[in-house]
C-alpha atoms as a PDB file:
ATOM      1  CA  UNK A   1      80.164 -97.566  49.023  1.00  0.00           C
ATOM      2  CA  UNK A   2      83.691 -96.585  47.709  1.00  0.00           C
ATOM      3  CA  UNK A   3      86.579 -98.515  49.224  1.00  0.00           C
ATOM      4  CA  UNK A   4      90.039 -97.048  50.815  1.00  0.00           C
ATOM      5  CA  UNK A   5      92.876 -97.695  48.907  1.00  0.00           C
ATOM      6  CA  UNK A   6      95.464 -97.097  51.566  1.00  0.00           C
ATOM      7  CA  UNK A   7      95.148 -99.410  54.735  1.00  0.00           C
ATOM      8  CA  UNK A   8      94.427 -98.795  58.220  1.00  0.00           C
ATOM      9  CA  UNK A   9      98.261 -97.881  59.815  1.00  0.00           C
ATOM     10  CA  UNK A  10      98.796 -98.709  63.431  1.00  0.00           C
ATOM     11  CA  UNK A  11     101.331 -95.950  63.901  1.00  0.00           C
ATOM     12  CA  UNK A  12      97.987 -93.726  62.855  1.00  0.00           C
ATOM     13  CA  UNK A  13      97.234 -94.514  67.064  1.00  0.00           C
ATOM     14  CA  UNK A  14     100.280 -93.087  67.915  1.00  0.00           C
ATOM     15  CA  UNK A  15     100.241 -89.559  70.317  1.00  0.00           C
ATOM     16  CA  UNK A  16     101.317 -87.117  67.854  1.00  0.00           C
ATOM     17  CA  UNK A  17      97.985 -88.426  65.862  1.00  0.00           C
ATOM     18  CA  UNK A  18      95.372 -87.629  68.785  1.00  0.00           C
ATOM     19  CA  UNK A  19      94.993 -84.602  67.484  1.00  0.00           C
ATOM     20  CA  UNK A  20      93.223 -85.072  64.583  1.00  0.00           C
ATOM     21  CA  UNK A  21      91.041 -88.373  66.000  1.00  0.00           C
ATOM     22  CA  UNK A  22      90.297 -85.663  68.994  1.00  0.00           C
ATOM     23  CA  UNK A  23      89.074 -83.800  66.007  1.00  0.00           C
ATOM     24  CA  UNK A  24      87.562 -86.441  63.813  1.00  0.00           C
ATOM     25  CA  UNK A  25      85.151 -87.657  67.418  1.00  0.00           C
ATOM     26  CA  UNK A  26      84.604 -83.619  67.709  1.00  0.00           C
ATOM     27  CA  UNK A  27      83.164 -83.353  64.436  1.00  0.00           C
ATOM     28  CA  UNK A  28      80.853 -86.677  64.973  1.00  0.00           C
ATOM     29  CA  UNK A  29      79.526 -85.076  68.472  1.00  0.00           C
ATOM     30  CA  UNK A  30      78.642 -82.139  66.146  1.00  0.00           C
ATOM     31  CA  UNK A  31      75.972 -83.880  63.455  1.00  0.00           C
ATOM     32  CA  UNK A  32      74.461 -84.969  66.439  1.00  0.00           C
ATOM     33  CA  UNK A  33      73.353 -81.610  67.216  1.00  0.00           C
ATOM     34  CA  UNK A  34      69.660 -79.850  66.069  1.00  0.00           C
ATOM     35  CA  UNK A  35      70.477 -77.842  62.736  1.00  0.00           C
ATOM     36  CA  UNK A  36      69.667 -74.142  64.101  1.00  0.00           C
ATOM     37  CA  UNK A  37      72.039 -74.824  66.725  1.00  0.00           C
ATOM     38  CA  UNK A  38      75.230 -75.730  64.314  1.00  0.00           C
ATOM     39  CA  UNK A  39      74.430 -72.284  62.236  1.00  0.00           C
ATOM     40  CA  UNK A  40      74.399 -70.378  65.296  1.00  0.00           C
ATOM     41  CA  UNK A  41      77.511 -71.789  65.969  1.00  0.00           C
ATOM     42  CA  UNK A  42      79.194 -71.815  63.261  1.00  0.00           C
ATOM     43  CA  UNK A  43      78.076 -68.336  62.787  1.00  0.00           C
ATOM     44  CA  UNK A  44      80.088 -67.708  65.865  1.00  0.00           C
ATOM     45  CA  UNK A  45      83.157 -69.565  64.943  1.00  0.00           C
ATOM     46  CA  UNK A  46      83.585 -67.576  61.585  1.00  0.00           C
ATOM     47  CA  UNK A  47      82.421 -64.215  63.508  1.00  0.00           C
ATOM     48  CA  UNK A  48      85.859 -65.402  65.897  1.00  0.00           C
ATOM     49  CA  UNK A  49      87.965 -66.420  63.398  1.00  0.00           C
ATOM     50  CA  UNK A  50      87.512 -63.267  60.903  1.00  0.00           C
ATOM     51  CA  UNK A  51      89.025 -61.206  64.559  1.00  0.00           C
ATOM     52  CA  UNK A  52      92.010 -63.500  64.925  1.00  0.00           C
ATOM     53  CA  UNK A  53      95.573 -62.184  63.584  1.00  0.00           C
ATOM     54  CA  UNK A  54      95.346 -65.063  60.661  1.00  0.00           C
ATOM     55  CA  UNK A  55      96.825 -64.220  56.992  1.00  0.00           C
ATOM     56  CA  UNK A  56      93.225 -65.720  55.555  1.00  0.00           C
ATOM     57  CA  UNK A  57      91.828 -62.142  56.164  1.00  0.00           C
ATOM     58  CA  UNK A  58      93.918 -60.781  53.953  1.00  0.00           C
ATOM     59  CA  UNK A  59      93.395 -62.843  51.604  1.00  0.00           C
ATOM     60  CA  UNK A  60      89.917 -62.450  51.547  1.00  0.00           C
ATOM     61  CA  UNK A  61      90.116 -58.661  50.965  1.00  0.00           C
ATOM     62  CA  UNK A  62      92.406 -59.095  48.303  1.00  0.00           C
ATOM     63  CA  UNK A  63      90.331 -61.557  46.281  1.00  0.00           C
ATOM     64  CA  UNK A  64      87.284 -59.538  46.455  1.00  0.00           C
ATOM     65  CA  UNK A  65      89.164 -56.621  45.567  1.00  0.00           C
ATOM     66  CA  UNK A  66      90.578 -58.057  42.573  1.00  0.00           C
ATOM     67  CA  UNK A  67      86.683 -58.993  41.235  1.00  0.00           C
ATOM     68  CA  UNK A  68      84.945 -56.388  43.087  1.00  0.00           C
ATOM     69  CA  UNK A  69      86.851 -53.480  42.186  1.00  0.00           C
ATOM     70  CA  UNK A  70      83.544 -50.742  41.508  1.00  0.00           C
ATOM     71  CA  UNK A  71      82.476 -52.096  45.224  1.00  0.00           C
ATOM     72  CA  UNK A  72      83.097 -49.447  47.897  1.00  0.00           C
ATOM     73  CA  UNK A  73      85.244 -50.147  50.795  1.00  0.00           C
ATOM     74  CA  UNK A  74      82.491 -50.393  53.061  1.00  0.00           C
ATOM     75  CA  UNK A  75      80.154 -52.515  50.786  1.00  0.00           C
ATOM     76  CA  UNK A  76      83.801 -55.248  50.919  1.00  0.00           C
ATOM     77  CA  UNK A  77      84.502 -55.066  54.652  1.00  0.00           C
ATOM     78  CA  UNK A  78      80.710 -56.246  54.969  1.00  0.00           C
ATOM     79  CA  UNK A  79      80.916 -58.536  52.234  1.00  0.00           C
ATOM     80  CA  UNK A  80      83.903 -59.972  54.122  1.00  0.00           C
ATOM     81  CA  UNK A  81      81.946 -60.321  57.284  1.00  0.00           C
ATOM     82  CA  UNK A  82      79.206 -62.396  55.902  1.00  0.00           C
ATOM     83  CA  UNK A  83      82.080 -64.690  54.082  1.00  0.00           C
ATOM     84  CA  UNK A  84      83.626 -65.926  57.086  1.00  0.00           C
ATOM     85  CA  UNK A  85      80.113 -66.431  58.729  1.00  0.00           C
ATOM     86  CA  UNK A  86      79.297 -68.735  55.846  1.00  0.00           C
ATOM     87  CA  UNK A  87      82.861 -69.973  56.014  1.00  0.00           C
ATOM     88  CA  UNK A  88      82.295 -70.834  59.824  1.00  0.00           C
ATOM     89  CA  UNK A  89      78.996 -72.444  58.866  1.00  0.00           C
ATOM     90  CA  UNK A  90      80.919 -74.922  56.850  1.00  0.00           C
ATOM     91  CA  UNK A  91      82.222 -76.788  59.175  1.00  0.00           C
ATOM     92  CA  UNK A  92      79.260 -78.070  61.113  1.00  0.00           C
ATOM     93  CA  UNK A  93      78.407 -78.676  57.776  1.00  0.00           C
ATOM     94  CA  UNK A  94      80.853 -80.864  56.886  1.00  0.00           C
ATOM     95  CA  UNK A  95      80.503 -82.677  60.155  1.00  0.00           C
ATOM     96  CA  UNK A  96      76.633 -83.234  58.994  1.00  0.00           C
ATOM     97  CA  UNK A  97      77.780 -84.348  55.148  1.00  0.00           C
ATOM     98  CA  UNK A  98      80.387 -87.164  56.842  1.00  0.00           C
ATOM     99  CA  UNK A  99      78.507 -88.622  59.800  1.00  0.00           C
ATOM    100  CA  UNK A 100      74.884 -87.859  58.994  1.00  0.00           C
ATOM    101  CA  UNK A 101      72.789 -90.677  57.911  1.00  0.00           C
ATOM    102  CA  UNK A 102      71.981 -90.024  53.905  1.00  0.00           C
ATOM    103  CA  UNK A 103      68.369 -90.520  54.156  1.00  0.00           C
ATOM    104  CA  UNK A 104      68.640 -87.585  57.217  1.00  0.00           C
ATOM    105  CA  UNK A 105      70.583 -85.392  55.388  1.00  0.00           C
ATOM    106  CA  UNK A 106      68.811 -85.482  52.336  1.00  0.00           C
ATOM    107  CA  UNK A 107      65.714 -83.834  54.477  1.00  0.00           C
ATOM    108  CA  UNK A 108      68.158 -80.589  54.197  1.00  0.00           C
ATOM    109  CA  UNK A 109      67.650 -80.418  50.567  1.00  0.00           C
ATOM    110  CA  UNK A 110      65.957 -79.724  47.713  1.00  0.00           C
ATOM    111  CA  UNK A 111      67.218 -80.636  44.177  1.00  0.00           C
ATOM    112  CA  UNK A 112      66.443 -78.770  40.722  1.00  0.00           C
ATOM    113  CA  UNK A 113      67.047 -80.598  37.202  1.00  0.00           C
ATOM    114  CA  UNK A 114      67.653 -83.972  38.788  1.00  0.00           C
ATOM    115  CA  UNK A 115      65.453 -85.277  36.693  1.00  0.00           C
ATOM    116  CA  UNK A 116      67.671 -83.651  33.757  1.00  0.00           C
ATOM    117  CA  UNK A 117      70.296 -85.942  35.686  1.00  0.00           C
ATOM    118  CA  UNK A 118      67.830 -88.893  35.647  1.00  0.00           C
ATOM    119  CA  UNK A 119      67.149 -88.834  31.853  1.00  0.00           C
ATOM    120  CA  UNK A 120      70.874 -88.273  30.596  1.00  0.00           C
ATOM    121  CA  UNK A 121      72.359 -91.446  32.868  1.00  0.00           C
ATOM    122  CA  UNK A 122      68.892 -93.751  32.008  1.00  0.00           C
ATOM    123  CA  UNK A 123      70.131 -93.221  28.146  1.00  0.00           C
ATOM    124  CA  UNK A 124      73.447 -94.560  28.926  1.00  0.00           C
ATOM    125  CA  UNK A 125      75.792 -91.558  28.457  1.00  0.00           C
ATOM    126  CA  UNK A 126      77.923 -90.203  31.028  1.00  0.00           C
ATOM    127  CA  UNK A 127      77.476 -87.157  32.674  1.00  0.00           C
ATOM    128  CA  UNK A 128      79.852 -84.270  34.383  1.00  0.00           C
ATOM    129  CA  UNK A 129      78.336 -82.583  37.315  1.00  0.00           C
ATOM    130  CA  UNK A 130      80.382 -79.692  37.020  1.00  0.00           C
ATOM    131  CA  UNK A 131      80.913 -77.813  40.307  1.00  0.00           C
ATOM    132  CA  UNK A 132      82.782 -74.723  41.944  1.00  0.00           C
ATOM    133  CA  UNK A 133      84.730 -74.327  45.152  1.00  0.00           C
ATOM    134  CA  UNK A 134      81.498 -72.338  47.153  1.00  0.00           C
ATOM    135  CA  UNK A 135      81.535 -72.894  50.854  1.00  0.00           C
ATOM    136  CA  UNK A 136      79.218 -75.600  50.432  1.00  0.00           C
ATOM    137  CA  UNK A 137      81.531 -77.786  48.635  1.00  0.00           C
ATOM    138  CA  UNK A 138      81.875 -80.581  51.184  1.00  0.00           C
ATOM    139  CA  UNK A 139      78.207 -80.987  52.131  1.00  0.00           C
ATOM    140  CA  UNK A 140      77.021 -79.935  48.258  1.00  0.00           C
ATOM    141  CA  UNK A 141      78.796 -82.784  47.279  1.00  0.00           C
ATOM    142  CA  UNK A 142      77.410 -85.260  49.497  1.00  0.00           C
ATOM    143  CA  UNK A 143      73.991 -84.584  49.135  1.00  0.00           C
ATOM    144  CA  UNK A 144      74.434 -85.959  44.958  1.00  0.00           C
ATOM    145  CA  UNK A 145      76.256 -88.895  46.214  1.00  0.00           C
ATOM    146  CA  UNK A 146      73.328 -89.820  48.635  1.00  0.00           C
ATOM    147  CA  UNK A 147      70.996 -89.711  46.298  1.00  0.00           C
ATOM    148  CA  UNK A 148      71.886 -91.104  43.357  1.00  0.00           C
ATOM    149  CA  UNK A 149      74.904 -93.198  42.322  1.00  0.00           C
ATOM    150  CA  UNK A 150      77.901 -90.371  41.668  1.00  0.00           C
ATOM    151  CA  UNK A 151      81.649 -91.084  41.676  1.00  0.00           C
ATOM    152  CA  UNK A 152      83.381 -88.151  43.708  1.00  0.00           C
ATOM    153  CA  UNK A 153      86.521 -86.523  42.613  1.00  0.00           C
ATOM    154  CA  UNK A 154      88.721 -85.441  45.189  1.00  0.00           C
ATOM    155  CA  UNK A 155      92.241 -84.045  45.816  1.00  0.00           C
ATOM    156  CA  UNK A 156      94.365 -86.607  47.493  1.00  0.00           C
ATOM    157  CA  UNK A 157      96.087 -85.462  51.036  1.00  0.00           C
ATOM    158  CA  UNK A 158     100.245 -85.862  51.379  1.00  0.00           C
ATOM    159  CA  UNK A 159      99.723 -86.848  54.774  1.00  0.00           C
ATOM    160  CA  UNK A 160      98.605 -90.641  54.157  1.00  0.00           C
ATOM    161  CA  UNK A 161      96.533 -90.784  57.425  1.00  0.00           C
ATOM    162  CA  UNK A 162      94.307 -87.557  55.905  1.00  0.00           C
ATOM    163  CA  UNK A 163      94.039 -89.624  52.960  1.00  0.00           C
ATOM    164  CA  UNK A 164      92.449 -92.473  54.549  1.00  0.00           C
ATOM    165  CA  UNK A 165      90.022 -90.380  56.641  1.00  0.00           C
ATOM    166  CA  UNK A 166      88.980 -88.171  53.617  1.00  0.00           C
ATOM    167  CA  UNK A 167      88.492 -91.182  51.631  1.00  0.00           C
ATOM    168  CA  UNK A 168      86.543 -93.204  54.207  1.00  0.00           C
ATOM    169  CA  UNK A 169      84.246 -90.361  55.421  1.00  0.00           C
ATOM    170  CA  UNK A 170      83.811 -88.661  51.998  1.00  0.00           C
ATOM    171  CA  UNK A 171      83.263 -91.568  50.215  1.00  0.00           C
ATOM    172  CA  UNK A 172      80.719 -92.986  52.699  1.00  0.00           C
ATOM    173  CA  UNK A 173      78.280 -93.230  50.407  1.00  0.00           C
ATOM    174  CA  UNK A 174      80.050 -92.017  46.800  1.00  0.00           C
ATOM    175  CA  UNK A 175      80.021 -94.727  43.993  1.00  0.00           C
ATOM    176  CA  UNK A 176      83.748 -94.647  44.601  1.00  0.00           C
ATOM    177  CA  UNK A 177      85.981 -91.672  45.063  1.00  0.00           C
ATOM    178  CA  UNK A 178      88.920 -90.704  42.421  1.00  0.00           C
ATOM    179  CA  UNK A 179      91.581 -88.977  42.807  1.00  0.00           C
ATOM    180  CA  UNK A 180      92.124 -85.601  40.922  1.00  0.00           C
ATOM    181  CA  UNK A 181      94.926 -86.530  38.999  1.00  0.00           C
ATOM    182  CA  UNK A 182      93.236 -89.999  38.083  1.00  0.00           C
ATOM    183  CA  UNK A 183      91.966 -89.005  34.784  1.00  0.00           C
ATOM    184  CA  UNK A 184      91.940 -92.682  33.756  1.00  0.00           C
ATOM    185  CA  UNK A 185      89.472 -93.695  36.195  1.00  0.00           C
ATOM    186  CA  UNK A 186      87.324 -91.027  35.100  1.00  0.00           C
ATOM    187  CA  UNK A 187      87.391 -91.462  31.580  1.00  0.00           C
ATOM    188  CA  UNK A 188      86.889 -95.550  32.687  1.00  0.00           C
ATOM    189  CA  UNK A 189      83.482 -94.087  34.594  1.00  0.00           C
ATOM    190  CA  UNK A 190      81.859 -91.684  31.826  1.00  0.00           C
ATOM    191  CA  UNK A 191      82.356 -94.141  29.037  1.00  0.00           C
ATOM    192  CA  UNK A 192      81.012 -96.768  30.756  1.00  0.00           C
ATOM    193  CA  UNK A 193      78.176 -94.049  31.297  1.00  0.00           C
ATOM    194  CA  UNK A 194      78.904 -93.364  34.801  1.00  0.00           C
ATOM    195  CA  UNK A 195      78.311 -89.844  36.385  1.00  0.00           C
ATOM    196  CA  UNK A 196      81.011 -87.887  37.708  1.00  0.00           C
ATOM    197  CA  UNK A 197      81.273 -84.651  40.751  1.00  0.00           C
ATOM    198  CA  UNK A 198      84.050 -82.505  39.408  1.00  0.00           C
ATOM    199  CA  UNK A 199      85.028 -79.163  40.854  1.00  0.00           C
ATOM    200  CA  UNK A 200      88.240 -78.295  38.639  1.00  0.00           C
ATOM    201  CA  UNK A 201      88.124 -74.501  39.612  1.00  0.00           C
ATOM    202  CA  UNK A 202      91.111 -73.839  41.689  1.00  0.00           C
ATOM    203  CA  UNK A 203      94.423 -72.467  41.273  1.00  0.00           C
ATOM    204  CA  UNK A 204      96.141 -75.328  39.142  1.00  0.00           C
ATOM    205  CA  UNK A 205     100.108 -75.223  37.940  1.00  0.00           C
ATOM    206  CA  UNK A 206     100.320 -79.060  37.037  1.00  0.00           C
ATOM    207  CA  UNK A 207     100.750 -80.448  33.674  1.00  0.00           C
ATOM    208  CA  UNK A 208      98.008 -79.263  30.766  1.00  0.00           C
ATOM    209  CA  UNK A 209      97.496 -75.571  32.967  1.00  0.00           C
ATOM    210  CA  UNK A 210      95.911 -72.853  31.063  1.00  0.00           C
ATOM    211  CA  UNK A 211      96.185 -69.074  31.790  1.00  0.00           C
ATOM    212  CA  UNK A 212      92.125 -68.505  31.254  1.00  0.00           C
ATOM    213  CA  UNK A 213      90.405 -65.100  32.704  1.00  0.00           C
ATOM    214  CA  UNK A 214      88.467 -65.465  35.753  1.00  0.00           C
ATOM    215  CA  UNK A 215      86.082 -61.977  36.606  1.00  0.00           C
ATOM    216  CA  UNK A 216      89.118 -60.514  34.310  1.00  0.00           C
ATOM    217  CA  UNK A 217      92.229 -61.651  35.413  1.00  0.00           C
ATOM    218  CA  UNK A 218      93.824 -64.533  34.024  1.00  0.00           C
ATOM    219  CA  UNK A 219      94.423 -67.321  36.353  1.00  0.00           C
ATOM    220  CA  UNK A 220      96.160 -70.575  35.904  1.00  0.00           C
ATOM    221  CA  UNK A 221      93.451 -73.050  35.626  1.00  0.00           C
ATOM    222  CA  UNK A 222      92.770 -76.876  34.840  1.00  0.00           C
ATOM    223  CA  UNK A 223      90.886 -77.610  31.369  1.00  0.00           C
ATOM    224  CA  UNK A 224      90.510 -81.383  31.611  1.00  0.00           C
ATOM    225  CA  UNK A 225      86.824 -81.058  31.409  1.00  0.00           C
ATOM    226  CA  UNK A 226      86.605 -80.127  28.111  1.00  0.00           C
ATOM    227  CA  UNK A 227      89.250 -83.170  27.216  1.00  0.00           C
ATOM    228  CA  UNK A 228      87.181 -85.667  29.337  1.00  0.00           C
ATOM    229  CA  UNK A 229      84.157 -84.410  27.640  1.00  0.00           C
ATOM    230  CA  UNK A 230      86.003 -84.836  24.124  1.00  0.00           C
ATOM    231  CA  UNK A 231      87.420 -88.412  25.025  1.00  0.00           C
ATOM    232  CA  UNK A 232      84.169 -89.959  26.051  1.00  0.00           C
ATOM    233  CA  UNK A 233      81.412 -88.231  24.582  1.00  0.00           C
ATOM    234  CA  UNK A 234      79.989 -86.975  28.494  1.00  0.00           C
ATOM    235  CA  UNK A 235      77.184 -84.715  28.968  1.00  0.00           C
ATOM    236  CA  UNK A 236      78.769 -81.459  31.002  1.00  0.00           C
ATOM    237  CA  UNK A 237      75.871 -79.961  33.479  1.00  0.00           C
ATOM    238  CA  UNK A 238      76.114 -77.012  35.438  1.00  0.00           C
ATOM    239  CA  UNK A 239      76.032 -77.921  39.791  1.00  0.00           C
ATOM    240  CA  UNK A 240      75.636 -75.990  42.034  1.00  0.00           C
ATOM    241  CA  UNK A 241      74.476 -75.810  45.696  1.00  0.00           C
ATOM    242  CA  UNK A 242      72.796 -72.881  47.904  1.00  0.00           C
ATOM    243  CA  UNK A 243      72.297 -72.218  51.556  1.00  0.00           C
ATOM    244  CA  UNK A 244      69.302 -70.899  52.328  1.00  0.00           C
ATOM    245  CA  UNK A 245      68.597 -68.684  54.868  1.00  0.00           C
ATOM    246  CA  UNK A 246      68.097 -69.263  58.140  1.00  0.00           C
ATOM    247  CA  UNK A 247      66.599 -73.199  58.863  1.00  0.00           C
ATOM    248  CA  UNK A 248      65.410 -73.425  55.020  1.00  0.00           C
ATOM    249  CA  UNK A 249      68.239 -76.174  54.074  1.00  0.00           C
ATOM    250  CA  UNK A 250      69.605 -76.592  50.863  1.00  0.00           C
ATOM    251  CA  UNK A 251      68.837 -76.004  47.308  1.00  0.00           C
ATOM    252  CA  UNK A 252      70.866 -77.980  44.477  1.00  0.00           C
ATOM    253  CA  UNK A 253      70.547 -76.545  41.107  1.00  0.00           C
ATOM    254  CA  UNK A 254      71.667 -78.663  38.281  1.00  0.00           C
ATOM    255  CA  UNK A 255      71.589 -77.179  35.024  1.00  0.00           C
ATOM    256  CA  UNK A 256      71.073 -78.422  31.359  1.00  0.00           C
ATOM    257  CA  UNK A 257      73.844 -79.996  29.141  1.00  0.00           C
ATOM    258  CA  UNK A 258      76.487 -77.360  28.047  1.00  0.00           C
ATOM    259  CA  UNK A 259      75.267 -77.096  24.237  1.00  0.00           C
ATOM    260  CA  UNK A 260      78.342 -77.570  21.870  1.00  0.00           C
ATOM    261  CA  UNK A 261      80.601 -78.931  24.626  1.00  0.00           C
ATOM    262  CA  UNK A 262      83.154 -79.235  23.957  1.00  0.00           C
ATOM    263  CA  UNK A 263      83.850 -76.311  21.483  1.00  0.00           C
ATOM    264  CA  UNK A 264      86.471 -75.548  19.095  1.00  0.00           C
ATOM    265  CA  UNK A 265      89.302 -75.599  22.159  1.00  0.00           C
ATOM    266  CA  UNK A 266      89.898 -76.084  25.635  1.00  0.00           C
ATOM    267  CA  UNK A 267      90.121 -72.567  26.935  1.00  0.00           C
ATOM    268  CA  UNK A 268      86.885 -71.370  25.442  1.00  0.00           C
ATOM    269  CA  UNK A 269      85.404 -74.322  27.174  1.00  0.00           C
ATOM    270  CA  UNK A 270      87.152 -73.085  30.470  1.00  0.00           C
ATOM    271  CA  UNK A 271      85.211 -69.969  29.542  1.00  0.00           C
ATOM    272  CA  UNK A 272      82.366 -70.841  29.692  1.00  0.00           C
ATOM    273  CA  UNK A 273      82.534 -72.579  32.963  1.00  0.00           C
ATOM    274  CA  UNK A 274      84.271 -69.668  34.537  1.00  0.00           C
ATOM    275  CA  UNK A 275      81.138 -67.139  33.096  1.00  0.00           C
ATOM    276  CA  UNK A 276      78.824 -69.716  34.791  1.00  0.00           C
ATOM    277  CA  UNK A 277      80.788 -69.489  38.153  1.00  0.00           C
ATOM    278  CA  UNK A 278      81.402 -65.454  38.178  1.00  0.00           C
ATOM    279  CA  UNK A 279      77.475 -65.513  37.286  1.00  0.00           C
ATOM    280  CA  UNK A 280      77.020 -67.559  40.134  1.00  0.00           C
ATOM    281  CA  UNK A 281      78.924 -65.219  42.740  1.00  0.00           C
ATOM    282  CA  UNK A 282      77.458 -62.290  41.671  1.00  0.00           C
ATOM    283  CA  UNK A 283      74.632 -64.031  42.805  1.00  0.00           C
ATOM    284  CA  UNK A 284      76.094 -65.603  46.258  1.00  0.00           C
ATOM    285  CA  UNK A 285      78.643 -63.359  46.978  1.00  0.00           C
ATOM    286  CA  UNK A 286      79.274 -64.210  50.568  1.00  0.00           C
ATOM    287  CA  UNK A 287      79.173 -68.217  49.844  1.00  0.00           C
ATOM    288  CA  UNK A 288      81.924 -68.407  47.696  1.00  0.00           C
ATOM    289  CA  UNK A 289      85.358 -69.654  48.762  1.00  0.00           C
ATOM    290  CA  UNK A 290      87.376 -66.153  48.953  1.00  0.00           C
ATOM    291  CA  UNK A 291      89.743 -67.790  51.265  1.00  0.00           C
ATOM    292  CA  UNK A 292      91.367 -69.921  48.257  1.00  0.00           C
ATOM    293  CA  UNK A 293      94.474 -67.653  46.737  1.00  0.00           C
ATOM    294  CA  UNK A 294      92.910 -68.109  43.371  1.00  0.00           C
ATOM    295  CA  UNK A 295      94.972 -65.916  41.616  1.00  0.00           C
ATOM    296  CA  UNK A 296      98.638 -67.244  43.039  1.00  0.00           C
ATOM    297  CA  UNK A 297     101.375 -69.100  41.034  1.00  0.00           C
ATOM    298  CA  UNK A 298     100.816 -66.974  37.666  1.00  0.00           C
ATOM    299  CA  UNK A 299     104.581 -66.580  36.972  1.00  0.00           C
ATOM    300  CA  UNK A 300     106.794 -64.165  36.356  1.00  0.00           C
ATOM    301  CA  UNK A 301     104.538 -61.985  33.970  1.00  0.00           C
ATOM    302  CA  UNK A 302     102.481 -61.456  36.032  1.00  0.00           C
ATOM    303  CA  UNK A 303     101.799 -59.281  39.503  1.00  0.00           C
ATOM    304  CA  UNK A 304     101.911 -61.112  42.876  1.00  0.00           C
ATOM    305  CA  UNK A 305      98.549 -60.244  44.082  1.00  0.00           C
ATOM    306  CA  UNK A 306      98.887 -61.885  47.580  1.00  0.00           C
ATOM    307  CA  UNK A 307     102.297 -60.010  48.194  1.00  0.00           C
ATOM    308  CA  UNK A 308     102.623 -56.942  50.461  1.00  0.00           C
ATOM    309  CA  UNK A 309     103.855 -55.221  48.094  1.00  0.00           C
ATOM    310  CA  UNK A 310     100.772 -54.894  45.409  1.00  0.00           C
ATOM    311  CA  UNK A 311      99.259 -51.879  45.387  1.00  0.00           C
ATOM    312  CA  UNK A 312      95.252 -53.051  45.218  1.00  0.00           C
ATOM    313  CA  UNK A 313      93.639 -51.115  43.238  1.00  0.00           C
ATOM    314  CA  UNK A 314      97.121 -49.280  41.083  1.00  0.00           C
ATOM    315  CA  UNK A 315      97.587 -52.394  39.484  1.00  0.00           C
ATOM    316  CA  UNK A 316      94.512 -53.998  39.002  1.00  0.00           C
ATOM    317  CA  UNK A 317      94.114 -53.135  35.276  1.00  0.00           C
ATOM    318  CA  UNK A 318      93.451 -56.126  33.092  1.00  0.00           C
ATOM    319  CA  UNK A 319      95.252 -58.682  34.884  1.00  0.00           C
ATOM    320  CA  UNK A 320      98.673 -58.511  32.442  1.00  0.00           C
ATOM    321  CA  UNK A 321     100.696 -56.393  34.165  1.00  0.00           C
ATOM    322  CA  UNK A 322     104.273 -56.752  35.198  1.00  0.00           C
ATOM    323  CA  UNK A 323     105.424 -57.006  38.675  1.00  0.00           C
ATOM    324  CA  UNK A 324     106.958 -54.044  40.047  1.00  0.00           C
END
């Protein structure tokens, strides 16, 4: 069970901090509930939230305009409804991956290529489950950490009380949990031939950013992967999770080692993961994570895509164009 680096505050009990423990004892009283009964409500919740004045909406319509841009207006506004009703599925989901007992969750799913997984970390080598920001992410990553023993990488919180909660109830049952920018501790895990969750895909402007196309467009991405592969010699396998429909669970797909990985640099390697993502959406449209401003921060030579003033569609083009 990973351990909390920061320690239990007593100002966390102060009023201004009810909030989020009203939350926190919300989202317990949740997993307690039948599964059919958290879809249907979540189903609800993302039906209400996809009606409410929020800035998310547009968001959504701009990112699947951006990679969808042969898809009608119609087919999108549909596409959009089903994404916030898997979005609003996520978070009795989440209260399921934190507070559900492993051997109870695991019932939800059913794994592909584990034993792939089973034969690379029985040899000794380390291996990269390499992941994508779907709507599943909280409870796809859980189910790999229940079971079998996976160190899960996560993006540390500002607020230090969000830290400690995501730490203690994400890492519940993780090997340990590292923080995103702790590339040490990761290269410490894989060459020690420890396994390692990684979902790297998001917008990214820190140090060692690439510009590398994603459905077209280039996007400022992290490439550490293919260093962390270089440094320690780590097996790279595809991961990712699907919801089923209706009451069928969970299926985890993990593929087989990335063959010459990594390559000749660390953008082709970006590359490829980004092919195996798009290839993955075009599959699971509505479950990936359009609400994430994936194509924000490019700089100055680029368009704003999230501003008011883009024209979707005028400048969509190959992704180079100037701002106007």
């Amino acid at each position: 069970m990973a351990e909390t680096s920061e320690r239990f505050a007593w100002r966390w009990l102060l009023p201004q901090r009810w909030p989020l423990w009203l939350a926190l004892w919300l989202m317990r009283r949740l997993a307690t509930r039948d599964y059919l009964s958290l879809l249907a409500f979540g189903i609800r919740l993302g039906d209400f939230a996809r009606w409410l004045p929020l800035p998310q909406r547009r968001v959504v319509s701009r990112n699947l305009s951006l990679c969808f841009p042969q898809m009608t207006e119609s087919a999108r506004q549909s596409l959009l409804q089903q994404h916030f009703r898997e979005s609003g599925i996520t978070l009795p989901e989440t209260a399921l991956a934190w507070f559900l007992p492993p051997k109870k969750l695991l019932e939800l799913v059913r794994f592909e290529g584990i034993d792939i997984f089973d034969r690379l970390t029985a040899s000794g080598r380390g291996v990269i489950l390499l992941a994508a920001h779907f709507t599943t992410l909280e409870i796809g990553a859980r189910f790999i950490t229940a079971a079998r023993e996976v160190h899960a990488v996560y993006k540390p919180s500002k607020d230090p009380l969000l830290s400690w909660f995501f730490r203690k109830y994400r890492g519940a049952v993780a090997a340990s949990m590292i923080a995103s920018d702790d590339i040490r501790a990761m290269v410490r895990v894989l060459k020690a031939g420890g396994a390692v969750w990684y979902a790297p895909d998001q917008a990214f402007r820190a140090t060692g950013a690439e510009m590398v196309p994603f459905f077209g467009i280039p996007v400022a991405t992290n490439t550490a992967t293919s260093r962390l592969a270089r440094l320690t010699g780590a097996a790279v396998l595809p991961y990712f999770v699907e919801r089923l429909p209706g009451t069928a669970g969970y299926v985890v797909r993990i593929g087989e080692p990335l063959e010459d990985f990594p390559g000749v640099d660390s953008v082709t390697d970006t590359l490829r993961h980004h092919a195996l993502i798009e290839n993955e959406v075009r599959r699971l449209p509505a479950q990936y994570l359009w609400l994430h401003k994936r194509f924000k921060g490019l700089g100055s030579d680029y368009p704003d895509y999230y501003s008011r003033r883009y024209v979707e569609g005028g400048l969509r083009g190959t992704g180079h164009e100037q701002k106007h």
